[in-house]
Protein backbone atom coordinates (compact mmCIF):
# COMPACT_ATOMS: atom_id res chain seq x y z
CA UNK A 1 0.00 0.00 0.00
CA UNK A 2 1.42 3.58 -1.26
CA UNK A 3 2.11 5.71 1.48
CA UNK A 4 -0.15 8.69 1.80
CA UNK A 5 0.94 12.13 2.72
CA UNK A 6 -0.44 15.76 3.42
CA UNK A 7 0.83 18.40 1.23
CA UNK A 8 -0.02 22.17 1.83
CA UNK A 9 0.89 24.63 -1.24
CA UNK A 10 -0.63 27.52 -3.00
CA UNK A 11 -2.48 27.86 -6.04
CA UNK A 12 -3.24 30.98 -7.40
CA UNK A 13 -3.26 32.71 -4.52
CA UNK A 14 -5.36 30.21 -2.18
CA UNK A 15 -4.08 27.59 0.31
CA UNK A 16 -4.27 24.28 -0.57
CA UNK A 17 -4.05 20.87 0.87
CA UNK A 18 -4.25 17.68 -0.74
CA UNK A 19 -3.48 13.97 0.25
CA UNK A 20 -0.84 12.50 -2.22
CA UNK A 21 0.65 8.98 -2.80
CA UNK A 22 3.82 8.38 -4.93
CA UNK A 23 3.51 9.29 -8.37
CA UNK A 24 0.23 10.86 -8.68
CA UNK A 25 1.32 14.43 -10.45
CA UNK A 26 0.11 18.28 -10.35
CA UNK A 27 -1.80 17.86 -13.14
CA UNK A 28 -4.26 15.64 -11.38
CA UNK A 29 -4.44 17.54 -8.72
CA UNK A 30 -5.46 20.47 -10.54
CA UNK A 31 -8.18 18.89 -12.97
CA UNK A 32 -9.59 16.37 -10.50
CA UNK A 33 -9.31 17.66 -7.35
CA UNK A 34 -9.68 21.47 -8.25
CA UNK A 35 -11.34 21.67 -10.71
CA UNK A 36 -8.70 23.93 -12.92
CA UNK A 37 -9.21 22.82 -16.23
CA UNK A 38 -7.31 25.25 -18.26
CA UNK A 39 -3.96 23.38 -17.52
CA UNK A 40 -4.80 20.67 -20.29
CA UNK A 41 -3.24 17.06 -20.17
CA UNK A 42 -1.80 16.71 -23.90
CA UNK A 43 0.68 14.41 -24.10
CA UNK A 44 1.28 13.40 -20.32
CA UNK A 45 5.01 13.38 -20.69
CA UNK A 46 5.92 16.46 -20.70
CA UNK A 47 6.82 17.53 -24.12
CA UNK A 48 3.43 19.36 -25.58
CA UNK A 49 3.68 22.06 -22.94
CA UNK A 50 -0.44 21.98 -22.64
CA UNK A 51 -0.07 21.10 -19.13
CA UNK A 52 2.53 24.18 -18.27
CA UNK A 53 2.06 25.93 -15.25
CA UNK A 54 4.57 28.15 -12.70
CA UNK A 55 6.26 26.79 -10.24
CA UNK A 56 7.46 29.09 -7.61
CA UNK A 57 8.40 31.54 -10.63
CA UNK A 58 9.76 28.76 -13.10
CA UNK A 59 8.05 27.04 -15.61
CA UNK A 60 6.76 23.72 -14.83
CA UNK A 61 4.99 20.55 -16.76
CA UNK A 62 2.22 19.73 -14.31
CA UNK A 63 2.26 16.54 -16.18
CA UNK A 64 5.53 15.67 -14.73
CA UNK A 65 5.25 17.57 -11.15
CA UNK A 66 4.99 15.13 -8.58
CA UNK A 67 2.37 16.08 -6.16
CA UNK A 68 4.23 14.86 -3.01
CA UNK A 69 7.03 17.43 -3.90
CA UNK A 70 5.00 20.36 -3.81
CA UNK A 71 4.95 21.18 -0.11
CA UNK A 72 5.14 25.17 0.12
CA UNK A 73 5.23 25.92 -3.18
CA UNK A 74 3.46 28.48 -5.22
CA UNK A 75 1.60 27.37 -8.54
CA UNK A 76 0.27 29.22 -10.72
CA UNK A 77 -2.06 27.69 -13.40
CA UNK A 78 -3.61 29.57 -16.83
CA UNK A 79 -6.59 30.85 -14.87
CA UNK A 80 -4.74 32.52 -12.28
CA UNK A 81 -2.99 35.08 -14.51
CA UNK A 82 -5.50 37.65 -15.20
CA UNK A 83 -6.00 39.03 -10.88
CA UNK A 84 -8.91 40.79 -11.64
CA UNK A 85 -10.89 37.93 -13.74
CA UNK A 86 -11.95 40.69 -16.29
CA UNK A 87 -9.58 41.73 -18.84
CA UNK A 88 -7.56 39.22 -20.37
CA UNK A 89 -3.43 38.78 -19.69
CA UNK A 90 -0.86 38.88 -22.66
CA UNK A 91 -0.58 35.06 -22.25
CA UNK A 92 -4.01 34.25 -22.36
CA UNK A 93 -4.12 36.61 -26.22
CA UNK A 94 -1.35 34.77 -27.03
CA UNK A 95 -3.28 31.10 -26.87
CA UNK A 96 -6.35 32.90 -28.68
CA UNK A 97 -3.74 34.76 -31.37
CA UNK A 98 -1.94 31.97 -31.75
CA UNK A 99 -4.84 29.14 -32.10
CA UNK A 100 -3.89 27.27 -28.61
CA UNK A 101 -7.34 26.75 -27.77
CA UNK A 102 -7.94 24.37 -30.42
């Protein structure tokens, strides 16, 4: 049986906790149990970039973030860049410009 541990971190701006076992990564933390669903699983390997997110200021592959390593960190996902919720950030035109939604 996979050990199970408490992890406290941060995404986009609010406190989280989640219970992790070994191996089970960011990404499905932030779909399943958050309900983020801009960070998108593409390839699940870590090479489409779909799943990037920020990771205490670097750029991260949620995909390949293990959940159990997260303790105190800051994330901060596709949703979480525009403060205000209202007027879109230069990252967010960029995946309309560019045709990243599709």
């Amino acid at each position: 049986m996979a050990a199970i541990v408490t992890v406290k971190f941060t995404v986009n701006g609010a406190a989280v906790q989640t219970e992790s076992t070994r191996g089970k990564t960011l990404l499905t933390v932030l779909r399943e149990e958050l309900g983020l669903s801009g960070t998108r699983n593409g390839c699940g390997v870590g090479q489409c970039g779909s799943c990037t997110v920020i990771v205490d200021g670097a750029v991260r592959r949620a995909c390949t973030v293990r959940s159990e390593d997260l303790g105190d960190t800051r994330i901060e996902t596709i949703e979480g860049v525009s403060p205000d919720g209202t007027a879109l950030h230069p990252v967010q035109h960029a995946f309309i410009d560019e045709g990243g939604l599709h």
